[in-house]
C-alpha atoms as a PDB file:
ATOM      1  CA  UNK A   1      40.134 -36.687  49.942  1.00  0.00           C
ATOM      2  CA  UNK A   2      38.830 -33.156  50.107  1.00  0.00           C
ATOM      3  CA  UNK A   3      40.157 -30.015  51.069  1.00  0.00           C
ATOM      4  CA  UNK A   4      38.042 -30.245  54.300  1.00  0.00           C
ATOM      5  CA  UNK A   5      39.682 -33.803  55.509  1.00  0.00           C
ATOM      6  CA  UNK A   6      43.308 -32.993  54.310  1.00  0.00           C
ATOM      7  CA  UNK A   7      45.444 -32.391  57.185  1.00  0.00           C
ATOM      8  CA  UNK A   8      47.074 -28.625  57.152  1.00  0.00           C
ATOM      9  CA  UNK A   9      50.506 -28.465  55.737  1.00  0.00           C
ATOM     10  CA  UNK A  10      53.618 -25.968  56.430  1.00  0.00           C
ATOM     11  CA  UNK A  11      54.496 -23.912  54.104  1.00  0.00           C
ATOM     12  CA  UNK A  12      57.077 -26.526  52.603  1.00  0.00           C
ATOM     13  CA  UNK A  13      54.142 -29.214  52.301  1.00  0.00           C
ATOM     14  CA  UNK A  14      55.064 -30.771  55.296  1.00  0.00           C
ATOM     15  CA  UNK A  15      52.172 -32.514  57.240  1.00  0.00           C
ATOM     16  CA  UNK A  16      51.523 -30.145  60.280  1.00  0.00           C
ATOM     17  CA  UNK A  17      50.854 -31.862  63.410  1.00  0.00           C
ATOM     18  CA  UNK A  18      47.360 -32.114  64.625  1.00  0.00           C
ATOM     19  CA  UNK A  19      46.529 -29.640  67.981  1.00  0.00           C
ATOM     20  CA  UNK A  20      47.348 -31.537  71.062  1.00  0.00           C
ATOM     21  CA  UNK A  21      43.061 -31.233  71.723  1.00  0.00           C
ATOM     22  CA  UNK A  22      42.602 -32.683  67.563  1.00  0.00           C
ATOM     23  CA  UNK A  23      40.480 -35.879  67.394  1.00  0.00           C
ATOM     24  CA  UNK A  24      42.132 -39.469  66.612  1.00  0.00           C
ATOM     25  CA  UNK A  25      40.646 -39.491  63.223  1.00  0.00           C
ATOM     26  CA  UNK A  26      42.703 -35.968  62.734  1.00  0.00           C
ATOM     27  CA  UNK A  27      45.867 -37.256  63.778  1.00  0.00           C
ATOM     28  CA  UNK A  28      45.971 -40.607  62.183  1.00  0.00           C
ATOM     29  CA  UNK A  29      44.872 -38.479  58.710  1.00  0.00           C
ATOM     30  CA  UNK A  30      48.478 -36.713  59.824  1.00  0.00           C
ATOM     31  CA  UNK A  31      50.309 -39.394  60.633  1.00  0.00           C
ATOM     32  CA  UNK A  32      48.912 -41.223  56.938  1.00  0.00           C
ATOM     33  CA  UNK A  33      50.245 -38.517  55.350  1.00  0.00           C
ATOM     34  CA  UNK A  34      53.797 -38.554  57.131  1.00  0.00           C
ATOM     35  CA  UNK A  35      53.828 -41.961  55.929  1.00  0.00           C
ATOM     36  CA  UNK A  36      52.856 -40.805  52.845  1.00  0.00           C
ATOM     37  CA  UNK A  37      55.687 -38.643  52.635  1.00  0.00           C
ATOM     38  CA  UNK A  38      58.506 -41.173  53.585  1.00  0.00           C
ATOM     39  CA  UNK A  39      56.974 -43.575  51.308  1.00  0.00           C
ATOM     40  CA  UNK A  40      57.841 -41.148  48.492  1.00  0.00           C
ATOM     41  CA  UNK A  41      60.982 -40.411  50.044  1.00  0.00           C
ATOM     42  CA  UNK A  42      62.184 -44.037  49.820  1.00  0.00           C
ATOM     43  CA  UNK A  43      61.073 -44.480  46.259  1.00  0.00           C
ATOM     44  CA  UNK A  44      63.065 -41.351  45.167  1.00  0.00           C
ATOM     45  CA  UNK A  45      66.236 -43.036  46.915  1.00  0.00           C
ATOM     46  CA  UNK A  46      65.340 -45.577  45.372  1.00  0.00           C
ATOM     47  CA  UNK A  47      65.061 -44.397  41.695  1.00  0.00           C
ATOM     48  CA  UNK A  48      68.656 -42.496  42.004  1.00  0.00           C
ATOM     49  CA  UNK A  49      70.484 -46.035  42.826  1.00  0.00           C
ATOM     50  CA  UNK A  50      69.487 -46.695  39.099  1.00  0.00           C
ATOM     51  CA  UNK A  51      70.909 -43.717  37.766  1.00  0.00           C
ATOM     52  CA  UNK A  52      74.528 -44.477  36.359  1.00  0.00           C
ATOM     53  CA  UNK A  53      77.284 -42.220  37.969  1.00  0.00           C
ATOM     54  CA  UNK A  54      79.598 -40.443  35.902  1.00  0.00           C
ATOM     55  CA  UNK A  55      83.003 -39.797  37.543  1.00  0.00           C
ATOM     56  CA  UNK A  56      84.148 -36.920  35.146  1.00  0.00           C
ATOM     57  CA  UNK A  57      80.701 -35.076  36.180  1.00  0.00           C
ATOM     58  CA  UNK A  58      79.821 -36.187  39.915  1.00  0.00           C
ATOM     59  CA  UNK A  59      79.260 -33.535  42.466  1.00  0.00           C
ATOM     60  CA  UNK A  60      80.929 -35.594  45.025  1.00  0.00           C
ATOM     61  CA  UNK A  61      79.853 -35.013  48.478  1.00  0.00           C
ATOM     62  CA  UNK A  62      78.304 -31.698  48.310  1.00  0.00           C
ATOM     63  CA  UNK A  63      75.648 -32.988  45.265  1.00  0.00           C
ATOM     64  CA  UNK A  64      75.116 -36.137  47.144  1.00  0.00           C
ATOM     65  CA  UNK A  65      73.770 -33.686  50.212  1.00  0.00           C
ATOM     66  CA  UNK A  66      71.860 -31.368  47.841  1.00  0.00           C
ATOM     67  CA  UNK A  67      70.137 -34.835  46.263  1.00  0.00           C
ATOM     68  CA  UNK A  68      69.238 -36.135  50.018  1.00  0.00           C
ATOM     69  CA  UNK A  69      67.990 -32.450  50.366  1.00  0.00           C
ATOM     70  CA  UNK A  70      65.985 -32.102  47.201  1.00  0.00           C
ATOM     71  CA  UNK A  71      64.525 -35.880  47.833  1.00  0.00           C
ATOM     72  CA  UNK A  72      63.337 -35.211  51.167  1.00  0.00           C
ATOM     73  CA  UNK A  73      61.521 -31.472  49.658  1.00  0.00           C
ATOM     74  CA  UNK A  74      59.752 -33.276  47.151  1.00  0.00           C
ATOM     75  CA  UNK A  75      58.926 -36.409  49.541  1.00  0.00           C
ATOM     76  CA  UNK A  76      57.059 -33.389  51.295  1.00  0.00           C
ATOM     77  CA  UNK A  77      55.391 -31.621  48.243  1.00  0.00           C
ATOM     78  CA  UNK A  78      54.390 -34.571  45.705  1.00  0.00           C
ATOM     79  CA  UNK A  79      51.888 -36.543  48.457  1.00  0.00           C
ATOM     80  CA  UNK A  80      50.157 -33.108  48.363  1.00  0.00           C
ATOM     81  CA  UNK A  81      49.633 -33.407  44.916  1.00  0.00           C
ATOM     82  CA  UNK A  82      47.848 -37.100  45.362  1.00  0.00           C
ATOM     83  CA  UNK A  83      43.658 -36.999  45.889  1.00  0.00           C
ATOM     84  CA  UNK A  84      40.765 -38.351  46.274  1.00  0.00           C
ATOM     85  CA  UNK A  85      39.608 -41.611  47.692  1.00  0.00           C
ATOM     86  CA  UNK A  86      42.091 -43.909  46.093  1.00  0.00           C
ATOM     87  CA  UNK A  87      45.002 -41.996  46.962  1.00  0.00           C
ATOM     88  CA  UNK A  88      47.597 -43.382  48.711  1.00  0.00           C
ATOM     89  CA  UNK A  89      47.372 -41.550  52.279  1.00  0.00           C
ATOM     90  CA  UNK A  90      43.556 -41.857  52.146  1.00  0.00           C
ATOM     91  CA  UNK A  91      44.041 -45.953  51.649  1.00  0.00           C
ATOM     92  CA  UNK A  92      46.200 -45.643  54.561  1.00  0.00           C
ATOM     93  CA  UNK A  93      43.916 -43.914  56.863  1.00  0.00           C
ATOM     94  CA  UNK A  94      41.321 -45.767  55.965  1.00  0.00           C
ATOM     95  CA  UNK A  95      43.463 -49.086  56.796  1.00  0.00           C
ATOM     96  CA  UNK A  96      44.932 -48.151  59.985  1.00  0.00           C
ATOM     97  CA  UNK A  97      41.480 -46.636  61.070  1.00  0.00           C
ATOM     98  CA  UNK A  98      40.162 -50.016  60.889  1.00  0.00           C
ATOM     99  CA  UNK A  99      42.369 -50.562  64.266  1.00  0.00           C
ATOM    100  CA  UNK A 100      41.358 -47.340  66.195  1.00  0.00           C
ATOM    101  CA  UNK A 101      37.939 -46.983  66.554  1.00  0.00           C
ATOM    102  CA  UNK A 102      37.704 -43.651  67.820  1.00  0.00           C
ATOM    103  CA  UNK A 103      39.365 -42.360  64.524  1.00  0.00           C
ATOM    104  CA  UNK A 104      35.869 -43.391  62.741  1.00  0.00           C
ATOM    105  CA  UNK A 105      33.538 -42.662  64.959  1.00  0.00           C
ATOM    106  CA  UNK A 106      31.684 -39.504  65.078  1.00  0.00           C
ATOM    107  CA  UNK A 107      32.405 -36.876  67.398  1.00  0.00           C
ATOM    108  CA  UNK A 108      29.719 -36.547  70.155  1.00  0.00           C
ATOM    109  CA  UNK A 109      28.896 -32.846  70.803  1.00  0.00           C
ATOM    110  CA  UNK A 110      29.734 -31.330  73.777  1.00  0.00           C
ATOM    111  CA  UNK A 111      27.004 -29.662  75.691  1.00  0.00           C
ATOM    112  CA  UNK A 112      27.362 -26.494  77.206  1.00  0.00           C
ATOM    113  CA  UNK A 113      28.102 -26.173  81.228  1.00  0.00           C
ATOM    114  CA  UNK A 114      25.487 -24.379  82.626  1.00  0.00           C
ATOM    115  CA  UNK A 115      26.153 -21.694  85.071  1.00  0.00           C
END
């Protein structure tokens, strides 16, 4: 996925959302992302369940908020790092666009109103 189809991003990597007047095909690419994003989110959770606990050097409560806070960062920042055609949000735009036609289809140009 180029630069020119990526979606902008916030500052933290997070998916901005598409102008209320952006195209479908915009917005889906936003909303693939997002998905993206929680995607990775869920596999970091997922990864720390494996990681053994140890009692003598647990945070407690306040590490167990800084890892939900770190996980949810990097769910924002690695999808950014993932391009081209075979990346994941791309495969998901490209699957979901199969179900909303206007996302694929060009944009007609709009002719000027005459005075």
């Amino acid at each position: 996925m180029s630069a020119v189809n990526r979606p902008a991003a916030h500052a933290l990597g997070r998916a901005a959302r598409p102008a209320a007047n952006a195209s479908p095909g915009e917005k889906l690419r936003g909303s693939a992302q997002q998905l993206q994003g929680v995607f990775v989110e869920q596999l970091f959770k997922a990864m720390r369940t494996t990681v053994p606990e140890d009692g003598t050097f647990s945070g407690g409560q306040g590490e167990e908020l800084f890892r939900g806070m770190m996980d949810q960062h990097l769910s924002e920042l690695v999808p950014n790092q993932w391009h081209g055609q075979h990346s994941l949000g791309e495969t998901l735009y490209r699957q979901l666009a199969r179900n909303v036609p206007a996302a694929t289809a060009p944009q007609a140009p709009t002719a000027p109103e005459k005075p």
